[in-house]
PDB file of N, CA and C in Angstrom:
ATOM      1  N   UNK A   1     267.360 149.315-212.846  1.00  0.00           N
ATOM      2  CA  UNK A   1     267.027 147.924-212.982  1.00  0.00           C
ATOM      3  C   UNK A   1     268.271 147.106-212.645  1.00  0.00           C
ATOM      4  N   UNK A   2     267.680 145.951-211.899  1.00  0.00           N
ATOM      5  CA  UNK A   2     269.354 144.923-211.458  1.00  0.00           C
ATOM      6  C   UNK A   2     269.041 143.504-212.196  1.00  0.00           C
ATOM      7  N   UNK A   3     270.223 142.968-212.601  1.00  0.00           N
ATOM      8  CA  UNK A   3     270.439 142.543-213.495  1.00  0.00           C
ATOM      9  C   UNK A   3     270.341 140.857-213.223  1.00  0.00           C
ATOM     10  N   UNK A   4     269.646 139.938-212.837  1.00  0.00           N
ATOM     11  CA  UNK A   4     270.031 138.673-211.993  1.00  0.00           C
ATOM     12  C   UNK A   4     270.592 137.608-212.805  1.00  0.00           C
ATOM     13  N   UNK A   5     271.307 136.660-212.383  1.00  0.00           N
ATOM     14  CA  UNK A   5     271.959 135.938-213.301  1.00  0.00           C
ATOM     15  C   UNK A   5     272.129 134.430-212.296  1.00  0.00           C
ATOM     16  N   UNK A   6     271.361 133.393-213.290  1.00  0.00           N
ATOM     17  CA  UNK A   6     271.631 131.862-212.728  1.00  0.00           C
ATOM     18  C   UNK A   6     272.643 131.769-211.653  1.00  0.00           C
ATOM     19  N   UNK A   7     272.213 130.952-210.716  1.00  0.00           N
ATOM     20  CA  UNK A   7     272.778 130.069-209.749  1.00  0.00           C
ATOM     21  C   UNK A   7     273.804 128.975-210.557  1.00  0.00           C
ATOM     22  N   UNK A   8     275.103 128.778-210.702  1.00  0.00           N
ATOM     23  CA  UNK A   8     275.485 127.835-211.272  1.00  0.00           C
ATOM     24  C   UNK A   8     276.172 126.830-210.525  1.00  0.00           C
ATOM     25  N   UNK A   9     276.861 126.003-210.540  1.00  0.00           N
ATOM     26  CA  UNK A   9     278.038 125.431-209.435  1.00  0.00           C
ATOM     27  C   UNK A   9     278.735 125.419-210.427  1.00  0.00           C
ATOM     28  N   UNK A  10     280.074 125.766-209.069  1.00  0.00           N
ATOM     29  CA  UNK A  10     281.236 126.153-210.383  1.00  0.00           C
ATOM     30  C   UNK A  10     282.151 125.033-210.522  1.00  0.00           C
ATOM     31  N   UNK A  11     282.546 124.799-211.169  1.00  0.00           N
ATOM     32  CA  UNK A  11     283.571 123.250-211.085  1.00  0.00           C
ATOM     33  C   UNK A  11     284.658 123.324-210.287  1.00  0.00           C
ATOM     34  N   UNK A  12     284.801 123.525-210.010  1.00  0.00           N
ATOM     35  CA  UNK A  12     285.795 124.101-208.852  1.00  0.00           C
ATOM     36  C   UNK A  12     285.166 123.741-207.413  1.00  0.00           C
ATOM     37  N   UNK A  13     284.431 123.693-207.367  1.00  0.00           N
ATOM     38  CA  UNK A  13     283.461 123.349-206.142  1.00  0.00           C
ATOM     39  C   UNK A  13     283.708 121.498-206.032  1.00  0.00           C
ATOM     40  N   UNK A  14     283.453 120.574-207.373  1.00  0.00           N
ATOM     41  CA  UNK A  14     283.476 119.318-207.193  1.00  0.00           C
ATOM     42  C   UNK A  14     284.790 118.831-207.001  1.00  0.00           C
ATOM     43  N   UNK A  15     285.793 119.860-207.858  1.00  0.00           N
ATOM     44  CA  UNK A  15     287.187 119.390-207.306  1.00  0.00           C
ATOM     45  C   UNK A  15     287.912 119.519-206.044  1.00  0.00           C
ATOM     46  N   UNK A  16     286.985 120.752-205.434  1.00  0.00           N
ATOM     47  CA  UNK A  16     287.490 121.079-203.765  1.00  0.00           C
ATOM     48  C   UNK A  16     286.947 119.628-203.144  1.00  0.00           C
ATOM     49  N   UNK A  17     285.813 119.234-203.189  1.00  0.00           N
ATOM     50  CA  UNK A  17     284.759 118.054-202.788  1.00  0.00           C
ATOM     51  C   UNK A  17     285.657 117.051-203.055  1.00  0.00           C
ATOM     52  N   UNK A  18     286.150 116.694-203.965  1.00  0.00           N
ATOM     53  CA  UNK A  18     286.931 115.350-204.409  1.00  0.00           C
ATOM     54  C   UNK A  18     288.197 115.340-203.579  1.00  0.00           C
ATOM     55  N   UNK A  19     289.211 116.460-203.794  1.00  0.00           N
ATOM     56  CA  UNK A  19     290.175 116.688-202.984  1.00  0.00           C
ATOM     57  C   UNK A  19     289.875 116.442-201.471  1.00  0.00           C
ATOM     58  N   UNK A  20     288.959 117.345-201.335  1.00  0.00           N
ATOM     59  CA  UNK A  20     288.969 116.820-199.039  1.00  0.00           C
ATOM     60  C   UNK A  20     288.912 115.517-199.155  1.00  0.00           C
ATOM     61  N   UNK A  21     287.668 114.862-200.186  1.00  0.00           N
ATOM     62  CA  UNK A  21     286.855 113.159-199.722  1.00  0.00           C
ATOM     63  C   UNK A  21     288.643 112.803-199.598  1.00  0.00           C
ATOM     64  N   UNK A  22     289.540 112.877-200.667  1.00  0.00           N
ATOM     65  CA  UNK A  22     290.817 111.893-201.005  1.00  0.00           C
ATOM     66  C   UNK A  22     291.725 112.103-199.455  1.00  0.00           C
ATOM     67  N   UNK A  23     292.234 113.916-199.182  1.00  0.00           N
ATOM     68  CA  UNK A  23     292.546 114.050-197.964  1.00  0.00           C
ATOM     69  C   UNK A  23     292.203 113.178-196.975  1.00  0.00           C
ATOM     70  N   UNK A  24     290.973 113.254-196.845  1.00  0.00           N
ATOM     71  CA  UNK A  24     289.967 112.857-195.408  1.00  0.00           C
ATOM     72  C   UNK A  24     290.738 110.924-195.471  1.00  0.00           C
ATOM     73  N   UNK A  25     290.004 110.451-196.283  1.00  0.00           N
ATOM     74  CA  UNK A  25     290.987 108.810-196.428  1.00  0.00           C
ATOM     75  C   UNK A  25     292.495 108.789-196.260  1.00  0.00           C
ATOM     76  N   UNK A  26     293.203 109.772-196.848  1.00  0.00           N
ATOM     77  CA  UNK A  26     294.394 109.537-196.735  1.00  0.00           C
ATOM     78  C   UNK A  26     294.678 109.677-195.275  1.00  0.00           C
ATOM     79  N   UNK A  27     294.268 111.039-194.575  1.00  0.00           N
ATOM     80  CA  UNK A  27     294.542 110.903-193.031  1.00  0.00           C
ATOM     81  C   UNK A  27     294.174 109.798-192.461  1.00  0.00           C
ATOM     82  N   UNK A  28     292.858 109.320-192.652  1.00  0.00           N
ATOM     83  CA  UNK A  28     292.711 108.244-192.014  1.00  0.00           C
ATOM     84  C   UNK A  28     293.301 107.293-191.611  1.00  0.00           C
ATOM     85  N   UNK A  29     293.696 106.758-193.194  1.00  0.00           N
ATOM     86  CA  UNK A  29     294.799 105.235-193.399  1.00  0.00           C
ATOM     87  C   UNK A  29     296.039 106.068-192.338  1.00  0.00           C
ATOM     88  N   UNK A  30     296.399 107.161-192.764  1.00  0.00           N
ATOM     89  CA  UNK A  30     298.113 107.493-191.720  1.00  0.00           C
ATOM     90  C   UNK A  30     297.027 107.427-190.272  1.00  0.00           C
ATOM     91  N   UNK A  31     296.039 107.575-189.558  1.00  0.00           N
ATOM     92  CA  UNK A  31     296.278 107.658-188.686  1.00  0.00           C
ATOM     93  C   UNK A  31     295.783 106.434-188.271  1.00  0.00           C
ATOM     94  N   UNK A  32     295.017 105.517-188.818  1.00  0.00           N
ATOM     95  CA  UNK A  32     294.753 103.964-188.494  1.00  0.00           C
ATOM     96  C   UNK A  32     296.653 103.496-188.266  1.00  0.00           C
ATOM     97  N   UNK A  33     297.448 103.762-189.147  1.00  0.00           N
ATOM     98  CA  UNK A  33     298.684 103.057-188.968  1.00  0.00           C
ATOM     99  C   UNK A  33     299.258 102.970-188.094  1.00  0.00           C
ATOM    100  N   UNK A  34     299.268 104.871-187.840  1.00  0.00           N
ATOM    101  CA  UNK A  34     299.988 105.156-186.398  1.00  0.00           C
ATOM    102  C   UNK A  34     299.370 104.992-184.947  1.00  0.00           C
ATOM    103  N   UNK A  35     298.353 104.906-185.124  1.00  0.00           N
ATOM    104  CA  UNK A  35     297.592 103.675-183.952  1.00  0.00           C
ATOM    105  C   UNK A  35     298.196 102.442-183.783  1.00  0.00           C
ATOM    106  N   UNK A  36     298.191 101.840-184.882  1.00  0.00           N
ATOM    107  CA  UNK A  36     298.806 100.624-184.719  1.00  0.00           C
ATOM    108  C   UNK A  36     299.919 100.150-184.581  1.00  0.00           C
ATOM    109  N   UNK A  37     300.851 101.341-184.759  1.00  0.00           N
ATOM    110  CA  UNK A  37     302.365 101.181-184.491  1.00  0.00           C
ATOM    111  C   UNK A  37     302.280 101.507-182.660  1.00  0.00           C
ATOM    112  N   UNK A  38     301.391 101.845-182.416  1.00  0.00           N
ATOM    113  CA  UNK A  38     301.232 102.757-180.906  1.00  0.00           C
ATOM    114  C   UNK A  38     301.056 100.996-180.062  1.00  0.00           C
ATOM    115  N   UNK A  39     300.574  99.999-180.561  1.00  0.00           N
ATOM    116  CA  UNK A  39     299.123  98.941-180.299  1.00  0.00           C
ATOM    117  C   UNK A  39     300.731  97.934-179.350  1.00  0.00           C
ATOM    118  N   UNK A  40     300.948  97.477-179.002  1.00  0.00           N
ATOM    119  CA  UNK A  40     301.457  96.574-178.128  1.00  0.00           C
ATOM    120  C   UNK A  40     301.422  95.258-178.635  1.00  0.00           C
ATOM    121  N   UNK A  41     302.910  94.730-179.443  1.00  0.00           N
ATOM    122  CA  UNK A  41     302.940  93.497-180.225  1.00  0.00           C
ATOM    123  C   UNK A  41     302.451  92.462-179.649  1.00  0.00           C
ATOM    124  N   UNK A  42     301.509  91.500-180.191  1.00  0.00           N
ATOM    125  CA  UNK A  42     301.146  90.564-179.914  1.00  0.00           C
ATOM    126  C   UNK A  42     301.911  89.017-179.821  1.00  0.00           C
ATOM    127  N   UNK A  43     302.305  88.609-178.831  1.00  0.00           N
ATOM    128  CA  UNK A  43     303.293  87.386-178.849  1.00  0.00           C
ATOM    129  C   UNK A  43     302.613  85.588-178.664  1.00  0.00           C
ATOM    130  N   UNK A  44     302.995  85.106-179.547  1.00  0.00           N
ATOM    131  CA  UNK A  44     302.153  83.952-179.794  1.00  0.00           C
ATOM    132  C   UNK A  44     303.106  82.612-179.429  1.00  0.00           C
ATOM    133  N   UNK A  45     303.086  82.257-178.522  1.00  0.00           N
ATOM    134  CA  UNK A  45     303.592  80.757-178.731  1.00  0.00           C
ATOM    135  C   UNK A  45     303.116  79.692-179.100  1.00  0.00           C
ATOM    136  N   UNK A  46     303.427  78.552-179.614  1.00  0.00           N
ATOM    137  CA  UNK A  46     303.427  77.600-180.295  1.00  0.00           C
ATOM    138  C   UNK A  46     304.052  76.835-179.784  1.00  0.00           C
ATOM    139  N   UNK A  47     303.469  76.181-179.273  1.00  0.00           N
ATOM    140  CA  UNK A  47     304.183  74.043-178.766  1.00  0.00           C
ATOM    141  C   UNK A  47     303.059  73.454-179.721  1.00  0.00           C
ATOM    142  N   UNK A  48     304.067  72.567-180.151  1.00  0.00           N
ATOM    143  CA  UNK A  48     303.907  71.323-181.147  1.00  0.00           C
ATOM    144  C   UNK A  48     304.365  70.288-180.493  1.00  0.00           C
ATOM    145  N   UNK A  49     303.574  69.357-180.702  1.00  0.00           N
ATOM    146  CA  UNK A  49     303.324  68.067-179.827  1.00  0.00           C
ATOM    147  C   UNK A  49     303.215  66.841-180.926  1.00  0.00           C
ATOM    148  N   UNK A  50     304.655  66.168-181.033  1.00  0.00           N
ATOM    149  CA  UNK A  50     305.189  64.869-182.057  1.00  0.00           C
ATOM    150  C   UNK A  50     304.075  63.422-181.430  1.00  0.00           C
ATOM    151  N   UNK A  51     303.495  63.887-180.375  1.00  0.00           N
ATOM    152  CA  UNK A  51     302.999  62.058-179.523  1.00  0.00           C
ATOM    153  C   UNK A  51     303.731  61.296-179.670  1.00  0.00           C
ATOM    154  N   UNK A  52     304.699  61.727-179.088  1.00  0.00           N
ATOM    155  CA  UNK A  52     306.061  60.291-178.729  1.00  0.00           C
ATOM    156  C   UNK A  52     307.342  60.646-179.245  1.00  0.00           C
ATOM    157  N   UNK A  53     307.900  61.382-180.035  1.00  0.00           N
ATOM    158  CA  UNK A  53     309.212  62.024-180.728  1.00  0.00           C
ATOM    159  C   UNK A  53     309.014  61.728-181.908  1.00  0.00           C
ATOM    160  N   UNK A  54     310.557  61.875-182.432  1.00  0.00           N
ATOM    161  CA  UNK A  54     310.793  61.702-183.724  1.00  0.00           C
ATOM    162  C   UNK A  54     310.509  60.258-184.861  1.00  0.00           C
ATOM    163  N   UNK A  55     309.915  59.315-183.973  1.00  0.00           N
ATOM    164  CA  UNK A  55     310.382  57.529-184.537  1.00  0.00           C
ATOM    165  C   UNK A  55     308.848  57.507-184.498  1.00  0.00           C
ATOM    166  N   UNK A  56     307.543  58.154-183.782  1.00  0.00           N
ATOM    167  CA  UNK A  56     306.720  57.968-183.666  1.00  0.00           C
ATOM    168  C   UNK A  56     305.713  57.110-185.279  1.00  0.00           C
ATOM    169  N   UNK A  57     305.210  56.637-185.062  1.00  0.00           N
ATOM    170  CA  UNK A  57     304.373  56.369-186.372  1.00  0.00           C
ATOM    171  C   UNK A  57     302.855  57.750-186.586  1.00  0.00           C
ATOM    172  N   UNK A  58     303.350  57.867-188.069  1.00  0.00           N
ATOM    173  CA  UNK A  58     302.280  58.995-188.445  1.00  0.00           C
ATOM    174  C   UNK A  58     300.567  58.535-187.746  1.00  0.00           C
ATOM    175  N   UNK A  59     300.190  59.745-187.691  1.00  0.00           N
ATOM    176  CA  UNK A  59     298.678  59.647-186.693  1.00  0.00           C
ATOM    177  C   UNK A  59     297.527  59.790-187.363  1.00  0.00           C
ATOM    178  N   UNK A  60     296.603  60.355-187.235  1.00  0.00           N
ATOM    179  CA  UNK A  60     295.334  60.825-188.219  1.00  0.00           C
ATOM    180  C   UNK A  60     296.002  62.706-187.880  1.00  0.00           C
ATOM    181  N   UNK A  61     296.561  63.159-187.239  1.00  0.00           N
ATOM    182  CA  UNK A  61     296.976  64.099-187.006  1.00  0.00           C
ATOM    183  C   UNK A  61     298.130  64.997-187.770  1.00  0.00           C
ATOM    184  N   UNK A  62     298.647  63.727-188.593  1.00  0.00           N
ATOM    185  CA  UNK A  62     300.099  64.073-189.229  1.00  0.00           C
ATOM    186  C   UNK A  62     299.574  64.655-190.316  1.00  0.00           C
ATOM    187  N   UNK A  63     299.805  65.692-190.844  1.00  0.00           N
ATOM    188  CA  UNK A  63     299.590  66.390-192.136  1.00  0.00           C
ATOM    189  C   UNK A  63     300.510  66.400-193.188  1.00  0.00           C
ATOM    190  N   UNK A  64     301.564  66.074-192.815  1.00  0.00           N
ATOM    191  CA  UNK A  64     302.719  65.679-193.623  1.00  0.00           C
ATOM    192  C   UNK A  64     302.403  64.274-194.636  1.00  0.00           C
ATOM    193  N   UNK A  65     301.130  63.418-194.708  1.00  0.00           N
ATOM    194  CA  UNK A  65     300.625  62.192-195.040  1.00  0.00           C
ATOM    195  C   UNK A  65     299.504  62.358-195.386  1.00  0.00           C
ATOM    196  N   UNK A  66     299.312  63.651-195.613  1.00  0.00           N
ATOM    197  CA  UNK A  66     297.528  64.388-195.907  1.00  0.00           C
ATOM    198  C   UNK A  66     297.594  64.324-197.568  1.00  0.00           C
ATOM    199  N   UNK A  67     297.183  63.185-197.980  1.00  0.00           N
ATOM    200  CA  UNK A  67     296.497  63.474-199.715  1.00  0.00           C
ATOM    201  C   UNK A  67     295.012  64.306-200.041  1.00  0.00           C
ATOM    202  N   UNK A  68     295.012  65.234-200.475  1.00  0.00           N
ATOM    203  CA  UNK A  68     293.726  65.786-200.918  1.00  0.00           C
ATOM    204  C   UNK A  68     293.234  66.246-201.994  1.00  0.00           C
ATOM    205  N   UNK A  69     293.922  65.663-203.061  1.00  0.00           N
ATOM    206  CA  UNK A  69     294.044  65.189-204.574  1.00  0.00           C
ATOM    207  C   UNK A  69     293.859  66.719-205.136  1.00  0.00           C
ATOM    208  N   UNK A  70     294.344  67.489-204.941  1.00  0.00           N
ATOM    209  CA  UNK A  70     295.032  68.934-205.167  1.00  0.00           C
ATOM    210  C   UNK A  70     295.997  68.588-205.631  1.00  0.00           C
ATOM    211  N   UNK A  71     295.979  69.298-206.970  1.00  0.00           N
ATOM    212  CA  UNK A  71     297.652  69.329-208.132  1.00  0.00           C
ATOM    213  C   UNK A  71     298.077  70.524-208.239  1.00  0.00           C
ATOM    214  N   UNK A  72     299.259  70.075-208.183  1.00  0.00           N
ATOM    215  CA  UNK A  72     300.085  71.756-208.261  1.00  0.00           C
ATOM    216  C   UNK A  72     300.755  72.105-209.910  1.00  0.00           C
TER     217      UNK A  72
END
């Protein structure tokens, strides 16, 4: 006579499972990074435009004269 005995899962099984899922993300994030260190810096210029220089009178444009009754 043979003897059969339950199917169980062994705990050891959910911690292998937990461990890859954490692996698997961690490679990811390192290899999303190192893509992006690979990626070709992006260069942005900026001209700012006074309408007339420094003496000019403030505009609807000037933000430096912007009230928006925000307290700090």
């Amino acid at each position: 006579m043979q003897a059969t005995f339950p199917l169980r899962r062994s705990s050891i099984q959910g911690f292998v499972i937990a461990l890859t899922v954490a692996a698997v993300l961690i490679l990811g994030a390192a290899g999303g990074y190192w893509l992006r260190s690979l990626a070709p810096q992006a260069t942005t210029t900026v001209t700012v435009s006074t309408g007339g220089g420094a003496d000019a009178a403030a505009g609807p444009d000037d933000l430096s004269t912007h009230r928006s009754g925000i307290q700090y």
